[in-house]
PDB file of N, CA and C in Angstrom:
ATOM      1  N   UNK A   1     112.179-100.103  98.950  1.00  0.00           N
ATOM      2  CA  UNK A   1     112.895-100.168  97.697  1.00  0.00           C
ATOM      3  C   UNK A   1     112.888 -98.782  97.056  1.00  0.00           C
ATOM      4  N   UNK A   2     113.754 -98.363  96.569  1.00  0.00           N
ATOM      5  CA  UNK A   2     114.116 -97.279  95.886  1.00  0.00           C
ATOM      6  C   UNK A   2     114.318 -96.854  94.449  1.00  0.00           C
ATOM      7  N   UNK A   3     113.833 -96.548  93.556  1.00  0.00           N
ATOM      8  CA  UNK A   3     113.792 -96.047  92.330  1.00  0.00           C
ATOM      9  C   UNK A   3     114.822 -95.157  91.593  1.00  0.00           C
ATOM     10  N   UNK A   4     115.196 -95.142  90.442  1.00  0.00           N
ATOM     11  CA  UNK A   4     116.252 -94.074  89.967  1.00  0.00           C
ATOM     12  C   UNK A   4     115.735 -93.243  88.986  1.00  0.00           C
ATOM     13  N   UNK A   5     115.948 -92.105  89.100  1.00  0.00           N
ATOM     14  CA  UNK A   5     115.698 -91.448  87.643  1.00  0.00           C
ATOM     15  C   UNK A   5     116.444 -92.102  86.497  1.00  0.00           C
ATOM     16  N   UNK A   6     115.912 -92.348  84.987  1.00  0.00           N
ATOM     17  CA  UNK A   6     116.668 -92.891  84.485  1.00  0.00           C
ATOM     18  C   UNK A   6     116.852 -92.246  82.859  1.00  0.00           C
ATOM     19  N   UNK A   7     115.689 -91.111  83.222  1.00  0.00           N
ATOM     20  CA  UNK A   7     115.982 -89.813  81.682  1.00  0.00           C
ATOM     21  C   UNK A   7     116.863 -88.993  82.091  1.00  0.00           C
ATOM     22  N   UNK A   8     117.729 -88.157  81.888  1.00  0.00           N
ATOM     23  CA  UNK A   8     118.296 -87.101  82.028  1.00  0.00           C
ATOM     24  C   UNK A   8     117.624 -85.935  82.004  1.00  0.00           C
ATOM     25  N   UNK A   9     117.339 -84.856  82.558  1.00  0.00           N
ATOM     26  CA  UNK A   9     116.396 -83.969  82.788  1.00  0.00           C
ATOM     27  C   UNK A   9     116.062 -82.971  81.517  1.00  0.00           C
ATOM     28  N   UNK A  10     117.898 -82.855  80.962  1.00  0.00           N
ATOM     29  CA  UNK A  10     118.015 -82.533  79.585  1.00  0.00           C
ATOM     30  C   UNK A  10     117.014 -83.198  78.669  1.00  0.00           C
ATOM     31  N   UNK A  11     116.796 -84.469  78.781  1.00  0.00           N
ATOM     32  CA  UNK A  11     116.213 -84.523  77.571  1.00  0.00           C
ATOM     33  C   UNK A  11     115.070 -84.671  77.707  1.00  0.00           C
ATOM     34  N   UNK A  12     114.248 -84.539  78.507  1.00  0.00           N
ATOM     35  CA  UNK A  12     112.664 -84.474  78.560  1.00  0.00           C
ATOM     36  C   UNK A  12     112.212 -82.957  77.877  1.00  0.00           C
ATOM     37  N   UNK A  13     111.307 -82.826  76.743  1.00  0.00           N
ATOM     38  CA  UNK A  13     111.065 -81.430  76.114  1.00  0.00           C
ATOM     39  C   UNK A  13     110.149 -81.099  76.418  1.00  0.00           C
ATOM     40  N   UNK A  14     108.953 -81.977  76.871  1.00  0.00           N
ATOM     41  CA  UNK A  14     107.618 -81.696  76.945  1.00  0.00           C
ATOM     42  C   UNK A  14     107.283 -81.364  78.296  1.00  0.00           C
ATOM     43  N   UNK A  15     107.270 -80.730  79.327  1.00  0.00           N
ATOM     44  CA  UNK A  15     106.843 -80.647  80.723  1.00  0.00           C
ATOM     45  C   UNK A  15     106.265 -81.506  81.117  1.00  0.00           C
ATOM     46  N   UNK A  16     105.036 -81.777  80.388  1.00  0.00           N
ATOM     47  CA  UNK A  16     103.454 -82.740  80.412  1.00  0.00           C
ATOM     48  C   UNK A  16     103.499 -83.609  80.945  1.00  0.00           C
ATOM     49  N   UNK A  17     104.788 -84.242  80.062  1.00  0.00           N
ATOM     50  CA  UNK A  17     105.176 -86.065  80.058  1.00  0.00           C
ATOM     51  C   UNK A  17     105.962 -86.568  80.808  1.00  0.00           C
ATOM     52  N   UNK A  18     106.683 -85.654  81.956  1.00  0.00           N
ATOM     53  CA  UNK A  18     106.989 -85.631  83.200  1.00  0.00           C
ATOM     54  C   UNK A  18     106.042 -86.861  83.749  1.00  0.00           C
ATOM     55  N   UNK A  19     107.042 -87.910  84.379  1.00  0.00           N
ATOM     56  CA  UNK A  19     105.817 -88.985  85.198  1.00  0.00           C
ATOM     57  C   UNK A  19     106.981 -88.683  86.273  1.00  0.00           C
ATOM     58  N   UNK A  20     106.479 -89.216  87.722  1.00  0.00           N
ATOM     59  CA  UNK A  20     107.192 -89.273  88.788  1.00  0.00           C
ATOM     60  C   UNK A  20     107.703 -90.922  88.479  1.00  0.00           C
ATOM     61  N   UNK A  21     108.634 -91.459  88.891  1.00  0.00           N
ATOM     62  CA  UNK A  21     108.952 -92.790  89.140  1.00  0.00           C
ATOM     63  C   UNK A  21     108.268 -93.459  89.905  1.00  0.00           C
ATOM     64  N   UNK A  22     108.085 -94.674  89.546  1.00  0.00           N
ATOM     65  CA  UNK A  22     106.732 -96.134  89.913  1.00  0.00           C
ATOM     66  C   UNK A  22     105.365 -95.023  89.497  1.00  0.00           C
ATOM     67  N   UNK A  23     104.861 -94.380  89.156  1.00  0.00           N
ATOM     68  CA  UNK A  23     103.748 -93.839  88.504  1.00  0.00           C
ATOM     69  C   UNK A  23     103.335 -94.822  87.725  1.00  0.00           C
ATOM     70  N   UNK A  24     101.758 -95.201  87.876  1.00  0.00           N
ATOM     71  CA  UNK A  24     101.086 -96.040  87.204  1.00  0.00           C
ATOM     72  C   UNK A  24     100.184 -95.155  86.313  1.00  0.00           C
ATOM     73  N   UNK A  25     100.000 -93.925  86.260  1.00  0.00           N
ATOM     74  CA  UNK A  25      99.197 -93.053  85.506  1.00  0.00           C
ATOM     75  C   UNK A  25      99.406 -93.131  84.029  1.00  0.00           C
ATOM     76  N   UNK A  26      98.740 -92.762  82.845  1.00  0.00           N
ATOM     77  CA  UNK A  26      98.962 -92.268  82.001  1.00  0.00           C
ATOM     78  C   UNK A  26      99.525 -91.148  81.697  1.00  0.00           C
ATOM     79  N   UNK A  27     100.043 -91.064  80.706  1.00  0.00           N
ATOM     80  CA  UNK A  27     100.734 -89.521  80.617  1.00  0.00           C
ATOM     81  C   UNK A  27      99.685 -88.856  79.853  1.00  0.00           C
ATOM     82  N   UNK A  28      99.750 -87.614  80.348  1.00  0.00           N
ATOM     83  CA  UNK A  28      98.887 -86.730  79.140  1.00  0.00           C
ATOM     84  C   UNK A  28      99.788 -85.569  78.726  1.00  0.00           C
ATOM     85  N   UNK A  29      99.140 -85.475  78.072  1.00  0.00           N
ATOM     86  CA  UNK A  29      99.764 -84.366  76.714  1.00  0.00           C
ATOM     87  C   UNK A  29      98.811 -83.030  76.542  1.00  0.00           C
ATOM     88  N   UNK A  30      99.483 -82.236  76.059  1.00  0.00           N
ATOM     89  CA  UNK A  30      98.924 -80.970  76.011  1.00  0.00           C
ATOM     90  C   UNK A  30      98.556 -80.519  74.851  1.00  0.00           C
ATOM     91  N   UNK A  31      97.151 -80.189  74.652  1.00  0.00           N
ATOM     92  CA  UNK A  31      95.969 -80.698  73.356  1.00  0.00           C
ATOM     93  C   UNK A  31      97.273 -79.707  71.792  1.00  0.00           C
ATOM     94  N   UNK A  32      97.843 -78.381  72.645  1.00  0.00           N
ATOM     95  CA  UNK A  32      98.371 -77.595  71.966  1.00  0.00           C
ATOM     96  C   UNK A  32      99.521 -77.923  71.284  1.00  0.00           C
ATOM     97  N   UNK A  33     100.429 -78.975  72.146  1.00  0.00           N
ATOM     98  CA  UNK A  33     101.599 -79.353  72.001  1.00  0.00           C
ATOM     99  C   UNK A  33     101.843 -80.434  70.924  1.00  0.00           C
ATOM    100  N   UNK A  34     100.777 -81.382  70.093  1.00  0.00           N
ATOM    101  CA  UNK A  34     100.990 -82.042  69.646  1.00  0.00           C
ATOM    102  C   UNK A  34      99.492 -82.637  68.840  1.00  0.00           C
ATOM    103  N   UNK A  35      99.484 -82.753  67.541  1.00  0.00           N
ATOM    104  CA  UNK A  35      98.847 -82.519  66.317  1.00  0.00           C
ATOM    105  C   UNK A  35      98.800 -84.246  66.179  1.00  0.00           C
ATOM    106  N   UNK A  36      97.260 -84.950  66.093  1.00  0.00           N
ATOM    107  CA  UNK A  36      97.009 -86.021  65.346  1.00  0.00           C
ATOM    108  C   UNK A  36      97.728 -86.450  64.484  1.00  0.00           C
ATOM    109  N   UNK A  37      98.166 -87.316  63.785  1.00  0.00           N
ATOM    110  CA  UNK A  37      98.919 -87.424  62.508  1.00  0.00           C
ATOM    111  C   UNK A  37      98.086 -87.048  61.070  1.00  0.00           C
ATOM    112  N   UNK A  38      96.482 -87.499  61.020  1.00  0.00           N
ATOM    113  CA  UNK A  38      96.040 -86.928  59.915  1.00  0.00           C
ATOM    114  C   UNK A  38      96.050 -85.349  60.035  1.00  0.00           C
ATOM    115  N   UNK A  39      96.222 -84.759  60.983  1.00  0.00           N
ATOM    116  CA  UNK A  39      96.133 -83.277  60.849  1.00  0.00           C
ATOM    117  C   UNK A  39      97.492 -82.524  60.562  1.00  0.00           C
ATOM    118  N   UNK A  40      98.331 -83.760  60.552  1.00  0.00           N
ATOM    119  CA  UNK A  40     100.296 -83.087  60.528  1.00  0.00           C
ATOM    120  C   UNK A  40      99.997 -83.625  58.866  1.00  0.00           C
ATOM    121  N   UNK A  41      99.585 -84.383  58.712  1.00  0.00           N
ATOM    122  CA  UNK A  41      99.477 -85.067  57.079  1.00  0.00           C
ATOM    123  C   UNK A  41      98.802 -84.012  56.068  1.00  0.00           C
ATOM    124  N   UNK A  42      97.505 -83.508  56.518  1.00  0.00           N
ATOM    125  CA  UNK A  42      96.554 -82.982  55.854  1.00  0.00           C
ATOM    126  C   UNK A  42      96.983 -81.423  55.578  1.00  0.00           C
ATOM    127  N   UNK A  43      97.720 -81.136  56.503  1.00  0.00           N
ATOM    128  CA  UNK A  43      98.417 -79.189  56.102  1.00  0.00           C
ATOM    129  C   UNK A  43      99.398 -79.665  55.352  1.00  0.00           C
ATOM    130  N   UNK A  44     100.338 -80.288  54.808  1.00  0.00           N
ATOM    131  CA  UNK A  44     101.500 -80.658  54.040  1.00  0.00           C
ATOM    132  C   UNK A  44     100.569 -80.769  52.697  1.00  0.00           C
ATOM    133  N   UNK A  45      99.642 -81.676  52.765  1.00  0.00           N
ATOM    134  CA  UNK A  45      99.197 -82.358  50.974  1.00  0.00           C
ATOM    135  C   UNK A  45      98.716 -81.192  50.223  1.00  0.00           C
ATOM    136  N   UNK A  46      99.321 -80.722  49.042  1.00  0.00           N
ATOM    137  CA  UNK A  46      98.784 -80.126  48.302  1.00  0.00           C
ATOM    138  C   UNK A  46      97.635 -80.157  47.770  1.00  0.00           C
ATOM    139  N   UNK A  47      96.549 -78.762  47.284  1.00  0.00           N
ATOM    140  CA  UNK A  47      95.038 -79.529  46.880  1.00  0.00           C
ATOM    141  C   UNK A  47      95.127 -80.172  45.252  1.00  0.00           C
ATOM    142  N   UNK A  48      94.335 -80.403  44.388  1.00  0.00           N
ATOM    143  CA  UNK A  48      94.286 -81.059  43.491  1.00  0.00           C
ATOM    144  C   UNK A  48      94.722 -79.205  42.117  1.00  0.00           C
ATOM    145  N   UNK A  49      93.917 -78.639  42.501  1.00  0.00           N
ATOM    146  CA  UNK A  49      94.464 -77.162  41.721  1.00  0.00           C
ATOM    147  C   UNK A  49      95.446 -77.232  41.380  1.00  0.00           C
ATOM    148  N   UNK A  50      96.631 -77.192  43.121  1.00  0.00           N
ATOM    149  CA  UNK A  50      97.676 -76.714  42.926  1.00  0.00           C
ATOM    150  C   UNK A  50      98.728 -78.064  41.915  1.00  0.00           C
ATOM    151  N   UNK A  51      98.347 -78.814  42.216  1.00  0.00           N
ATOM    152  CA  UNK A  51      99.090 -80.364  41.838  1.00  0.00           C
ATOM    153  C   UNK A  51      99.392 -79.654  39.915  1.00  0.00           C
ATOM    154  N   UNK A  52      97.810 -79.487  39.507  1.00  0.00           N
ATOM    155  CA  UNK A  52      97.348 -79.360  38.046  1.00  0.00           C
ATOM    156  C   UNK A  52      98.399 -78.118  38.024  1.00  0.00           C
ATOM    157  N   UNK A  53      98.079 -76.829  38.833  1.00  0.00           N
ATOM    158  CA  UNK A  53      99.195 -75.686  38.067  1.00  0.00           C
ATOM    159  C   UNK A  53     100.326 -75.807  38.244  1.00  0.00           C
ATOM    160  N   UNK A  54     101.000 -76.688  39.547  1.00  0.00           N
ATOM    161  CA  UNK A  54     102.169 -77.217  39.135  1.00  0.00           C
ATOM    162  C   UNK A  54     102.902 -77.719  37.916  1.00  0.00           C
ATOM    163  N   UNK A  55     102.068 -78.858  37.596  1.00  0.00           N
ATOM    164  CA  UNK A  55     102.422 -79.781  36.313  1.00  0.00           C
ATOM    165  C   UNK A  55     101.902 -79.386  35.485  1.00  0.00           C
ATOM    166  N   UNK A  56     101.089 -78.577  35.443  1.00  0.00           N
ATOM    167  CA  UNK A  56     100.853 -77.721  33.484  1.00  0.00           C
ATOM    168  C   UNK A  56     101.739 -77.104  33.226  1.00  0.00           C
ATOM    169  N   UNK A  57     102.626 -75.571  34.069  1.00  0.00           N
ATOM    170  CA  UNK A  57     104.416 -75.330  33.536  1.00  0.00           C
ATOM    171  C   UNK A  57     104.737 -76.250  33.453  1.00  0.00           C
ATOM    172  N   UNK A  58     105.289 -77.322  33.804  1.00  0.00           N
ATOM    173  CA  UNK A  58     106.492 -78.788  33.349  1.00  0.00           C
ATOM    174  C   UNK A  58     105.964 -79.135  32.395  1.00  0.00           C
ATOM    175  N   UNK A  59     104.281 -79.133  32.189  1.00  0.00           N
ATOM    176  CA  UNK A  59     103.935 -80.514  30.936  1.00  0.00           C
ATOM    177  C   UNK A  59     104.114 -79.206  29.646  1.00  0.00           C
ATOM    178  N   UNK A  60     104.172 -77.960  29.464  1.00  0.00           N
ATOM    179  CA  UNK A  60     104.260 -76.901  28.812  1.00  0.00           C
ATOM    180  C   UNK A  60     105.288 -77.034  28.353  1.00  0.00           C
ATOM    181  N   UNK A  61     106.159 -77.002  28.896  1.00  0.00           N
ATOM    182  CA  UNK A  61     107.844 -76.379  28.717  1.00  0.00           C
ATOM    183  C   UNK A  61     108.372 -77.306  27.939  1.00  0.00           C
ATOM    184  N   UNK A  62     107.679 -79.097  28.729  1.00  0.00           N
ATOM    185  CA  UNK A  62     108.436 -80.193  27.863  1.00  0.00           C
ATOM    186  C   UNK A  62     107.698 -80.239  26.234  1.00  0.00           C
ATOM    187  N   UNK A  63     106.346 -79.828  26.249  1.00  0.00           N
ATOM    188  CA  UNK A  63     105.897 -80.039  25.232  1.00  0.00           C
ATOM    189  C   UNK A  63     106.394 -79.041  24.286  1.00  0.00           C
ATOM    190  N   UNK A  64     106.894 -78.076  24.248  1.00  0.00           N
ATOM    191  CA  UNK A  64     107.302 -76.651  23.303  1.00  0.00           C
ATOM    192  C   UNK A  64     108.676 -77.415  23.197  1.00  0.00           C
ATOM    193  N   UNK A  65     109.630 -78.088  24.218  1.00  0.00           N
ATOM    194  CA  UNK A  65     110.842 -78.383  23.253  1.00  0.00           C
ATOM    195  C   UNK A  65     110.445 -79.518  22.827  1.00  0.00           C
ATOM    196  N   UNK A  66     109.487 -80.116  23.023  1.00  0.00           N
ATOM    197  CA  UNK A  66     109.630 -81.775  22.077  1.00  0.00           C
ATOM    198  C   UNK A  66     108.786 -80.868  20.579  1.00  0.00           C
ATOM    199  N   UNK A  67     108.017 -80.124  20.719  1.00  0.00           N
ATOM    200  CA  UNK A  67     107.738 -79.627  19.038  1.00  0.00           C
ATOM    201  C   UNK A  67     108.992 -79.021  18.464  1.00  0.00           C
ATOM    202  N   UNK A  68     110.122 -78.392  19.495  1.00  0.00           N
ATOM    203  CA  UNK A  68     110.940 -77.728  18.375  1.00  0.00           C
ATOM    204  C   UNK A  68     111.872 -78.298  18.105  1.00  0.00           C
ATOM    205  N   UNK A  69     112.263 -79.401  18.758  1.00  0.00           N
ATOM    206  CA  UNK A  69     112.933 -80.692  18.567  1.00  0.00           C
ATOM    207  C   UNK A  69     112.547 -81.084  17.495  1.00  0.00           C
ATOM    208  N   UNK A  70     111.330 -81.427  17.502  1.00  0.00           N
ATOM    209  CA  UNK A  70     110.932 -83.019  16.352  1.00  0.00           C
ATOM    210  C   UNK A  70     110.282 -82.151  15.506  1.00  0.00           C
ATOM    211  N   UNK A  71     110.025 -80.740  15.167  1.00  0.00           N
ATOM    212  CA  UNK A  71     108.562 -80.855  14.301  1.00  0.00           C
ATOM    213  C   UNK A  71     107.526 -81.074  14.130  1.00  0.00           C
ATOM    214  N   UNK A  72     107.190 -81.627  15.644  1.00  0.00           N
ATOM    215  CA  UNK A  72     105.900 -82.320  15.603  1.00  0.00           C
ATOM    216  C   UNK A  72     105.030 -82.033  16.740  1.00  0.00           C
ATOM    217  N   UNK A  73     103.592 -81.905  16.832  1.00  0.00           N
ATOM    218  CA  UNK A  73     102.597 -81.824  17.357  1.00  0.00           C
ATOM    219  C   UNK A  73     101.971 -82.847  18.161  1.00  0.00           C
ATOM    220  N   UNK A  74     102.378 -83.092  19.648  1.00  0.00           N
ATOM    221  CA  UNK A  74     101.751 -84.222  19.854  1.00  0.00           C
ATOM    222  C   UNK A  74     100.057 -84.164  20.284  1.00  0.00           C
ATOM    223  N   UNK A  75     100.101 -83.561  20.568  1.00  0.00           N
ATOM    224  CA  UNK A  75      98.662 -82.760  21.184  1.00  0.00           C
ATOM    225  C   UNK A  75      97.340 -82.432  20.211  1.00  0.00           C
ATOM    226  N   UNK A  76      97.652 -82.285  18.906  1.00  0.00           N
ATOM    227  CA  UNK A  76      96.806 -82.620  17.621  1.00  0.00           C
ATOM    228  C   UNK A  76      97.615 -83.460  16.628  1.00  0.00           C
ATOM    229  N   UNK A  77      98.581 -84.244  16.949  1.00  0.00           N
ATOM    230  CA  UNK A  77      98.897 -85.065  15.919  1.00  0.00           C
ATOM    231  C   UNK A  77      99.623 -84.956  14.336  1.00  0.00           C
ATOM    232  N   UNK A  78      99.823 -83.659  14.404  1.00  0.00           N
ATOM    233  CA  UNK A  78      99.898 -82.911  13.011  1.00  0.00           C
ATOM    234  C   UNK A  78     101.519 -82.412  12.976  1.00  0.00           C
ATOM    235  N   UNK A  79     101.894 -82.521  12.077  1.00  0.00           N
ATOM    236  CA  UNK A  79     103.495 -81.930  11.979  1.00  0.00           C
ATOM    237  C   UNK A  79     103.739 -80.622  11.755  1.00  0.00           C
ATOM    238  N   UNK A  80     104.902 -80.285  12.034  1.00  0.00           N
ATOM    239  CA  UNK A  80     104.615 -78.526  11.686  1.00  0.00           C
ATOM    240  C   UNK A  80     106.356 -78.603  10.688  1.00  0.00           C
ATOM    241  N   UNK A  81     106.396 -77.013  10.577  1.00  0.00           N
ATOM    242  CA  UNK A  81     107.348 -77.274   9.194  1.00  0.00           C
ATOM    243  C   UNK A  81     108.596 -77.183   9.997  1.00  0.00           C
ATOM    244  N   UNK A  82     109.810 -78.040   9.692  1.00  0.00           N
ATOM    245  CA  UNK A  82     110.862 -78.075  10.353  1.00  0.00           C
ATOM    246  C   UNK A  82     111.899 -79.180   9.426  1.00  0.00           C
ATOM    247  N   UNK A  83     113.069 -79.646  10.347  1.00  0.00           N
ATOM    248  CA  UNK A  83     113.702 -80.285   9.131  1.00  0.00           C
ATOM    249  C   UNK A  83     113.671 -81.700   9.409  1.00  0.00           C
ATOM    250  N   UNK A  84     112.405 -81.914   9.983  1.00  0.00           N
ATOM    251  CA  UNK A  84     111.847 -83.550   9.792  1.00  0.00           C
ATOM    252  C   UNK A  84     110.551 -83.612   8.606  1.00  0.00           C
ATOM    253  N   UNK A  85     110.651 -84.341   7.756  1.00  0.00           N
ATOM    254  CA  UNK A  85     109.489 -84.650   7.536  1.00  0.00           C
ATOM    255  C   UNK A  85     108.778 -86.127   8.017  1.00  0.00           C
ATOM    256  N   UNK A  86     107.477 -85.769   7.930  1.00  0.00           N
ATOM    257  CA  UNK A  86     106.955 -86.766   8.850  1.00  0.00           C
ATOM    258  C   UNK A  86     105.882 -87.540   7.837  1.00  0.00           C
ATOM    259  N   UNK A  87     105.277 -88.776   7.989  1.00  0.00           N
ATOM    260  CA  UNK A  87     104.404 -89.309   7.181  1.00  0.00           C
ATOM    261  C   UNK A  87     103.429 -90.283   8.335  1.00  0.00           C
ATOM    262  N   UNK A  88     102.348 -89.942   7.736  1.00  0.00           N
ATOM    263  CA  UNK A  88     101.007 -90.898   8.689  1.00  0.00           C
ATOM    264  C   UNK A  88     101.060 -92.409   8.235  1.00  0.00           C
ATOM    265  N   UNK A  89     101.001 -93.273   9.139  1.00  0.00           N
ATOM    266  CA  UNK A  89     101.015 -94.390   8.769  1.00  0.00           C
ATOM    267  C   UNK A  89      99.960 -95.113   9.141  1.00  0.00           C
ATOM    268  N   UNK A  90      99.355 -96.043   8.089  1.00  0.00           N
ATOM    269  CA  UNK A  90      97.889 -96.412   8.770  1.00  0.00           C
ATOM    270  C   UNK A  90      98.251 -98.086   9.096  1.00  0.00           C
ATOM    271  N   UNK A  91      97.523 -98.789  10.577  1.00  0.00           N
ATOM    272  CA  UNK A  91      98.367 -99.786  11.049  1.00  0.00           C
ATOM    273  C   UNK A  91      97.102-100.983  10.008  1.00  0.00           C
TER     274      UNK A  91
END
């Protein structure tokens, strides 16, 4: 009985993973050629630093136009002078 190739030669990328036909072997892979998934995961995630100096410019920028917007201070609570006036309300 006779066997066919049935990848196209084109599309095999890896040398490695070359099996001969009816091969009962495992394929192996080449330690260089291909990265665990926690280790393809773990170079992408940013550390916790960078996350914080990321989002302190954004939380900055939004907070300076919501004071010059509103007049108001959210960060100590306090109003500043503008053409809102504001009043404390006790619940």
């Amino acid at each position: 009985r006779s066997t066919r190739e049935t990848t196209p030669v084109h599309l095999i990328r890896v040398s490695d993973t070359i099996r001969t036909p009816s091969s009962t072997t495992k394929r192996t892979f080449s330690t260089g050629a291909h990265r665990s998934p926690e280790q393809a995961t773990r170079s992408v995630i940013p550390s916790t630093k960078e996350f914080d100096e990321f989002f302190a410019k954004h939380e900055a920028a939004q907070q300076k136009a919501f004071m010059e917007k509103y007049n108001f201070d959210p960060v100590t609570e306090t109003p500043l002078p503008g053409r809102y006036e504001w009043e404390k309300l006790t619940p």
